[in-house]
Protein backbone atom coordinates (compact mmCIF):
# COMPACT_ATOMS: atom_id res chain seq x y z
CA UNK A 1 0.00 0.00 0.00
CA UNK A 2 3.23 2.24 0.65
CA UNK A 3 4.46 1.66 -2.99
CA UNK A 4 0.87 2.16 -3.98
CA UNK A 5 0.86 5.79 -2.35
CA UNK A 6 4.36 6.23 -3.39
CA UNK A 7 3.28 5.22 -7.27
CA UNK A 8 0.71 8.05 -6.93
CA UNK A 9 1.27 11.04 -4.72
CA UNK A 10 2.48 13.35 -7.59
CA UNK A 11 -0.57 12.90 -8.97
CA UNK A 12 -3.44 13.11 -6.21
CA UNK A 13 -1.35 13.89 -3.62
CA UNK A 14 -0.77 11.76 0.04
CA UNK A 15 -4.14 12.83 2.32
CA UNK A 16 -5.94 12.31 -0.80
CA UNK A 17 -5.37 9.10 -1.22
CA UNK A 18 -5.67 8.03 2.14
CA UNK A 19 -9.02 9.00 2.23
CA UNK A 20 -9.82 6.09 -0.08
CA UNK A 21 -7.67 3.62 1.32
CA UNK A 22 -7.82 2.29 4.39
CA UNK A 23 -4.34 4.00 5.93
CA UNK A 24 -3.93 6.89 8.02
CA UNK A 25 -1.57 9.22 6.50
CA UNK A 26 0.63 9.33 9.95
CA UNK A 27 1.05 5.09 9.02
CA UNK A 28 2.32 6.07 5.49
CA UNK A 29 4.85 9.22 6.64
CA UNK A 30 6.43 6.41 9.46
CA UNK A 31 6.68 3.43 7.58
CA UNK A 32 8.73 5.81 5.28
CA UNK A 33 10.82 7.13 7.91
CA UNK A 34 11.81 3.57 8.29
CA UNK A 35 12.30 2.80 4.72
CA UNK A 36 15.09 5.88 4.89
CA UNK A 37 16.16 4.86 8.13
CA UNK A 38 16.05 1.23 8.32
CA UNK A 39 18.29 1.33 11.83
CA UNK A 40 15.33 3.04 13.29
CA UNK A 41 13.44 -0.26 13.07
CA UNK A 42 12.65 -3.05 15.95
CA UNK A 43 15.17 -6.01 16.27
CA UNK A 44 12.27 -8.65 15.02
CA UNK A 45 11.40 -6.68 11.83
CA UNK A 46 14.95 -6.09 10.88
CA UNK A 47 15.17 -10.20 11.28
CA UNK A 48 12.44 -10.86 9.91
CA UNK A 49 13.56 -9.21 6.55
CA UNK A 50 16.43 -11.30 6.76
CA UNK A 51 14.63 -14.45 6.64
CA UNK A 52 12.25 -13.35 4.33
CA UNK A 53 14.77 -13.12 1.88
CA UNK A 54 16.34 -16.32 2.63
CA UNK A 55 12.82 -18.52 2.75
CA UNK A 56 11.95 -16.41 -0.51
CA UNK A 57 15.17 -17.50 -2.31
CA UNK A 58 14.50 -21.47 -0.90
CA UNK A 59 10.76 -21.26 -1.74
CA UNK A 60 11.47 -19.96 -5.65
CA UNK A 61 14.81 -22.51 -5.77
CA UNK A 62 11.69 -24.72 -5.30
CA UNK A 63 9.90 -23.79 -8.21
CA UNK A 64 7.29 -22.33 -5.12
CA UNK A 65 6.66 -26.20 -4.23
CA UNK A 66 7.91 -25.91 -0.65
CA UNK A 67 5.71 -25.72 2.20
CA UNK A 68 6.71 -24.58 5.66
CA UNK A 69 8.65 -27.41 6.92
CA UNK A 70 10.67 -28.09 3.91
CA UNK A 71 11.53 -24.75 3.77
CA UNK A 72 12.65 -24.98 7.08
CA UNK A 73 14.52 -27.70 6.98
CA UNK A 74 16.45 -26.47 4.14
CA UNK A 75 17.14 -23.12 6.05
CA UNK A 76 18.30 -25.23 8.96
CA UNK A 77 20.45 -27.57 6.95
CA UNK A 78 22.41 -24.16 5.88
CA UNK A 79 23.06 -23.36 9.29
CA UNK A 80 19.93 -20.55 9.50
CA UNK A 81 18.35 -21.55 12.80
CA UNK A 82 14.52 -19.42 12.79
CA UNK A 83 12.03 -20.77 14.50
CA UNK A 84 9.22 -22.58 12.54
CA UNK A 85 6.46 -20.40 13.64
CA UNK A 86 8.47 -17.59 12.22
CA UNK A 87 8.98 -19.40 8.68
CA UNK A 88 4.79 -20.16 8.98
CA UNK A 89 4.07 -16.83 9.67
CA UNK A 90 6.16 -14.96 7.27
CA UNK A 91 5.24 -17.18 4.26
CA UNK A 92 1.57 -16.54 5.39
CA UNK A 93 1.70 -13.25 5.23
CA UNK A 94 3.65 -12.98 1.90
CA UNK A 95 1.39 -15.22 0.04
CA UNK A 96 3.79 -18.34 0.17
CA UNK A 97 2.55 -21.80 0.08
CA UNK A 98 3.43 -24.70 -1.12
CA UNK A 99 1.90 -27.79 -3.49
CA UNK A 100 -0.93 -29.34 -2.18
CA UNK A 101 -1.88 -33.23 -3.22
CA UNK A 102 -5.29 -33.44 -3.99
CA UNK A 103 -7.61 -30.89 -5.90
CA UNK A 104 -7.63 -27.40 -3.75
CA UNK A 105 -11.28 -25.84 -3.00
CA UNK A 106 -12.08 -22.11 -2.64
CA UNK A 107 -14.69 -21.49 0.12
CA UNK A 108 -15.86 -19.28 2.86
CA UNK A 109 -16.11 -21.12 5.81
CA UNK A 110 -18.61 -21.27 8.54
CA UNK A 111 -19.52 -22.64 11.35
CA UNK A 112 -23.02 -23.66 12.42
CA UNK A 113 -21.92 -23.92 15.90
CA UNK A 114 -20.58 -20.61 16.53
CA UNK A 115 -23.19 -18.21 17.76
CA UNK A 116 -24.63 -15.74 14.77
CA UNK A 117 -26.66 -12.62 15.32
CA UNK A 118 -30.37 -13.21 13.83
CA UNK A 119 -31.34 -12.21 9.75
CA UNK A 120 -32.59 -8.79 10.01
CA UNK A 121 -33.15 -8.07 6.23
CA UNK A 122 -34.95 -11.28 5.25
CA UNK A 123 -33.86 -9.97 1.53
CA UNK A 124 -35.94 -7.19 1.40
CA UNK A 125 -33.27 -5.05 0.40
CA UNK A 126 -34.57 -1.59 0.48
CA UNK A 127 -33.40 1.41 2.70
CA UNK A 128 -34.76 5.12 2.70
CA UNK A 129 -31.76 6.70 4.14
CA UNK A 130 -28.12 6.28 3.81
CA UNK A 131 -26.45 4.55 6.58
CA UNK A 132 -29.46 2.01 7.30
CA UNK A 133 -28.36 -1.00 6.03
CA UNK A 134 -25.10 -2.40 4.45
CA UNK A 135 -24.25 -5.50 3.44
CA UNK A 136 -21.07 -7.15 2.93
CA UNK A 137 -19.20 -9.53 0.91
CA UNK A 138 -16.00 -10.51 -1.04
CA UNK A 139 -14.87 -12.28 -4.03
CA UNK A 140 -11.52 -13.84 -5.29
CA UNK A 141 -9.52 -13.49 -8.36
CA UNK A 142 -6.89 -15.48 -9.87
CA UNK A 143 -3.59 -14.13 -10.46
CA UNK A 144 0.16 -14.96 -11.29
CA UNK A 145 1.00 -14.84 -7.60
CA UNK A 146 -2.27 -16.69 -6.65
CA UNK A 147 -5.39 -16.12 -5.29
CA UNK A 148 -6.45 -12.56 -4.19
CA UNK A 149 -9.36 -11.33 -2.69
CA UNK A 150 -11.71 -8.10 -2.47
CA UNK A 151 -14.07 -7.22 0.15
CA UNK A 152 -16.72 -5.14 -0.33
CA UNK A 153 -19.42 -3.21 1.62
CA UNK A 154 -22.33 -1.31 0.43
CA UNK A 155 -24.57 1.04 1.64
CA UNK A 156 -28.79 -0.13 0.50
CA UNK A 157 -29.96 3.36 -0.24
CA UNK A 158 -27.69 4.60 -2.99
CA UNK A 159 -25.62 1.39 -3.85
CA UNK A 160 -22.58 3.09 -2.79
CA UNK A 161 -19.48 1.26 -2.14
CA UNK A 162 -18.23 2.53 1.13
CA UNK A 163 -15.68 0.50 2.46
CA UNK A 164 -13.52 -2.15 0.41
CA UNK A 165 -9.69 -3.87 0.62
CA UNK A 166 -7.85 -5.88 -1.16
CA UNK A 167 -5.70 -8.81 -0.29
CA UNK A 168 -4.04 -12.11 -0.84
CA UNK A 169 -4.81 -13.51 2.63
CA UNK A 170 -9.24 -14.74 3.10
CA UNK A 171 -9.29 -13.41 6.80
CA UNK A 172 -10.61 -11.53 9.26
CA UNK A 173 -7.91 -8.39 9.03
CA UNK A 174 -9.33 -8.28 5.30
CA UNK A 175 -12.92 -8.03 6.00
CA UNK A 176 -12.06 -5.73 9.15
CA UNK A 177 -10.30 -3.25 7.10
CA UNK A 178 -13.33 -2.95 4.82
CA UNK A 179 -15.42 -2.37 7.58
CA UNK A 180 -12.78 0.14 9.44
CA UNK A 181 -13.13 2.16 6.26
CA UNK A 182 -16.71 2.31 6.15
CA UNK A 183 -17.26 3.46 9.54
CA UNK A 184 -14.83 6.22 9.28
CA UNK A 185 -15.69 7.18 5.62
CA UNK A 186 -19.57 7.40 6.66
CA UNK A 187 -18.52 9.56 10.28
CA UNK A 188 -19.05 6.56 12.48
CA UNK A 189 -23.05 6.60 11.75
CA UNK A 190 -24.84 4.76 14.24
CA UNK A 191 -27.99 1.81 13.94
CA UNK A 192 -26.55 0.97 10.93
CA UNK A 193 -27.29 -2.82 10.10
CA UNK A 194 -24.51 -4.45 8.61
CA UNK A 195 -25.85 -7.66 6.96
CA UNK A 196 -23.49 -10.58 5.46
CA UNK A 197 -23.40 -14.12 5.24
CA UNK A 198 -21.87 -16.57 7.43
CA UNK A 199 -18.25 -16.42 6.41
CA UNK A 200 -16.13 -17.20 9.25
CA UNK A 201 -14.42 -14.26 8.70
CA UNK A 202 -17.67 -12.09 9.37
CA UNK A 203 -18.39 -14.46 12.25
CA UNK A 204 -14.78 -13.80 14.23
CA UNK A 205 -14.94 -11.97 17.70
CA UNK A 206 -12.72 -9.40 16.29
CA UNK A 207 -15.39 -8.48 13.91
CA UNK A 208 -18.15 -8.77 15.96
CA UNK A 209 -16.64 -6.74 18.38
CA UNK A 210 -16.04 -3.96 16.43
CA UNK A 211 -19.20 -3.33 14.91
CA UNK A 212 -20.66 -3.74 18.82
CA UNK A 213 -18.22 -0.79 19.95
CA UNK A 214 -19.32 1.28 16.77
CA UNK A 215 -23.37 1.32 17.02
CA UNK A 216 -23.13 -1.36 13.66
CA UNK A 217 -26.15 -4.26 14.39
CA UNK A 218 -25.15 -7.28 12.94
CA UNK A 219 -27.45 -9.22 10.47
CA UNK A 220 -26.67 -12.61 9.28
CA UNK A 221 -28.09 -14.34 6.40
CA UNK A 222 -28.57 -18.63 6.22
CA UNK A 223 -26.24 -21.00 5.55
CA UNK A 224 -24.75 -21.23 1.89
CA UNK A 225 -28.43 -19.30 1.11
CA UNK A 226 -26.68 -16.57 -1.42
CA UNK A 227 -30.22 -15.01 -2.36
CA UNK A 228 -30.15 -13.81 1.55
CA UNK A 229 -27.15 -11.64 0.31
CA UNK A 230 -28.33 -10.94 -2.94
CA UNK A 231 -27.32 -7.29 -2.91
CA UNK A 232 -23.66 -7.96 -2.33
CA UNK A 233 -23.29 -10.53 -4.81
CA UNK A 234 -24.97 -8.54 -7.69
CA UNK A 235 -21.80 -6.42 -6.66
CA UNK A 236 -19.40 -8.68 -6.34
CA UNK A 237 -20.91 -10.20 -10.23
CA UNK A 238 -20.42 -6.74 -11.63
CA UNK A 239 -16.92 -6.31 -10.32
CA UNK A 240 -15.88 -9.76 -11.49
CA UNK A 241 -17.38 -8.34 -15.17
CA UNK A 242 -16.50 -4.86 -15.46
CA UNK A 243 -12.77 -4.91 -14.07
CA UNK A 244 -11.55 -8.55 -13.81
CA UNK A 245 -12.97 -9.67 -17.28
CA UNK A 246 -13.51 -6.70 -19.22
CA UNK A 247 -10.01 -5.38 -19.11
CA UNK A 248 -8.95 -9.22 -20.01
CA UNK A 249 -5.58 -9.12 -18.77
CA UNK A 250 -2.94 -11.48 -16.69
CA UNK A 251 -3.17 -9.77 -13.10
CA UNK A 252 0.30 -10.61 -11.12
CA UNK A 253 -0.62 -10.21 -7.78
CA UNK A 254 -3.01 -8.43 -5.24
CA UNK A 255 -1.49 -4.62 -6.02
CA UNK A 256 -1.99 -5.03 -9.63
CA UNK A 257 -5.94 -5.85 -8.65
CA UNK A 258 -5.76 -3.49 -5.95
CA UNK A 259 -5.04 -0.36 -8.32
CA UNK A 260 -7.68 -1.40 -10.71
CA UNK A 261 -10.54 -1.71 -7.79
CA UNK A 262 -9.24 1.79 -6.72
CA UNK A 263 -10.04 3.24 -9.98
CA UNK A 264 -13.71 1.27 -10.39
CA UNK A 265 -14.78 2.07 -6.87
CA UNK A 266 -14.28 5.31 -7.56
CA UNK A 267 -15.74 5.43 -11.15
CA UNK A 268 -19.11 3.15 -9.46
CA UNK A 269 -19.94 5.62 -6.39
CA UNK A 270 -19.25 8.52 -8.76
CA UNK A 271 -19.89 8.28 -11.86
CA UNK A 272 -21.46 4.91 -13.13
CA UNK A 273 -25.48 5.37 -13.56
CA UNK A 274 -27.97 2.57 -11.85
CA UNK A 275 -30.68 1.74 -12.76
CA UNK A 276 -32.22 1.10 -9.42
CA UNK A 277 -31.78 4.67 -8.49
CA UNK A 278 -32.89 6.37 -11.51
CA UNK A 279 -29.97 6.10 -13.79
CA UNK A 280 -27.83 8.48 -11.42
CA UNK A 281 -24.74 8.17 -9.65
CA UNK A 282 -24.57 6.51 -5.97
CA UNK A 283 -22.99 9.66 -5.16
CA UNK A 284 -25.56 11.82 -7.14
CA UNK A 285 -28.67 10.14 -5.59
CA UNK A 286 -26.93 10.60 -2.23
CA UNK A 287 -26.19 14.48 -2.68
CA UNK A 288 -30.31 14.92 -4.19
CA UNK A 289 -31.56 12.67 -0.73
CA UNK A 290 -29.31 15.50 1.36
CA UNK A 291 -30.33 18.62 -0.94
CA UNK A 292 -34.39 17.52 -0.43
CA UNK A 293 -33.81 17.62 3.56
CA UNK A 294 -32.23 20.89 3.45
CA UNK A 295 -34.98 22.35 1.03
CA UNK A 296 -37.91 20.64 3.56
CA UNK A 297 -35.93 22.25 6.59
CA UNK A 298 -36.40 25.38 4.79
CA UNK A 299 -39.82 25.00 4.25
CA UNK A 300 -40.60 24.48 8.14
């Protein structure tokens, strides 16, 4: 996300950008500090870049076949002694795994004994302000590096997309960042109903927790029902058509998708006309909603 700001600040400048993404520009100004002054940086990270690049260079020597314990072994065999939680948890978060016998699956787990807030919306998905109802999903992609995924949530009344993220890792911290974005983006509204489906990742305490702290109710649809998130996955469908298949290209990795979201997102709350609302903007329908409160304020 650093590079991504980096790739783009002449252009739109820093706070800008930050706005859409889900950094704080304070994050992006320190982690360059550290970039220019890498002695400035805690023992473990400066470690942990050294046996990134060593379980990188064993991992691709592989041919990216290597799974944690080979690849530790192999760094232990040339007398480069990390422990294995550390090779596990680096190669998780840099998207490294290794060949898997059998046929692999993509899903979004759940879990019918975990406990699950009751279905509010009951698909009637209709709102008559913004900030009554969102729902939330994500989809994957397949790239060069693997499999990347995009998180989306919506706000009912306008269609707007109002918080989203990108990443190669199906977990919580991907969801969460979404939904961190939407409540700050939308001025931490409160009653909001935030509807999804039974991912485990919309199911975690972390998650959960959050949207209790902010004023966000949580709404659940059934079990592998996706017509009781019907909403988010016309979304998700027109993503998947208007960036991932219409620009019919070879994405590398989860930046490459990530700067092509960032341009749609903005193009679909601003620009893009929907039918449901008239053949206006999200953004458009949003501003008239506002305009016709201040005109009946007037009026009284």
């Amino acid at each position: 996300m650093v590079d991504f700001i980096d790739d783009h600040k002449p252009q739109y400048g820093v706070e800008p950008i930050c706005r859409v993404l889900p950094i704080a520009p304070s994050t992006y100004y320190r982690a360059k500090e550290l970039e220019e002054n890498p002695e400035k940086r805690s023992q473990r990270s400066q470690h942990d870049d050294f046996y990134l690049n060593e379980i990188k260079r064993i991992w691709k020597d592989s041919k990216c076949r290597y799974g944690t314990r080979k690849v530790w072994k192999q760094l232990k065999a040339e007398g480069i002694h990390p422990a294995r939680c550390t090779v596990e948890r680096l190669m998780r978060q840099h998207g490294m795994q290794g060949v898997w016998r059998g046929k692999g699956k993509i899903t979004t787990k759940s879990r019918d004994d975990q406990k699950r807030a009751d279905d509010l919306v009951n698909r009637n998905f209709n709102a008559y302000r913004p900030n009554q109802l969102w729902v939330a999903d994500f989809t994957y992609i397949k790239t060069l590096s693997g499999w990347v995924y995009t998180a989306f949530i919506i706000d009912v009344f306008a269609r707007a997309i109002v918080g989203w993220k990108v990443s190669d890792r199906m977990n919580t911290d991907m969801v969460m960042a979404a939904l961190n974005q939407a409540i700050a983006d939308r001025n931490h509204p409160k009653d909001v109903i935030h509807h999804s489906d039974r991912g485990v990742q919309y199911l975690s305490i972390r998650y959960t927790d959050k949207m209790a702290d902010s004023g966000v109710i949580a709404s659940v649809g059934t079990t592998g029902d996706s017509y009781d998130n019907a909403l988010a996955e016309t979304v998700n469908g027109l993503y998947k058509t208007e960036v991932i298949e219409y620009l019919k290209q070879q994405w590398r990795d989860a930046y490459d998708v990530e700067l092509a979201a960032l341009e749609w997102v903005d193009w679909f709350n601003k620009t893009r006309i929907h039918s449901t609302i008239g053949y206006v903007s999200p953004f458009e329908f949003e501003r008239r909603y506002y305009d016709s409160l201040n005109e009946s304020d007037k009026a009284a």
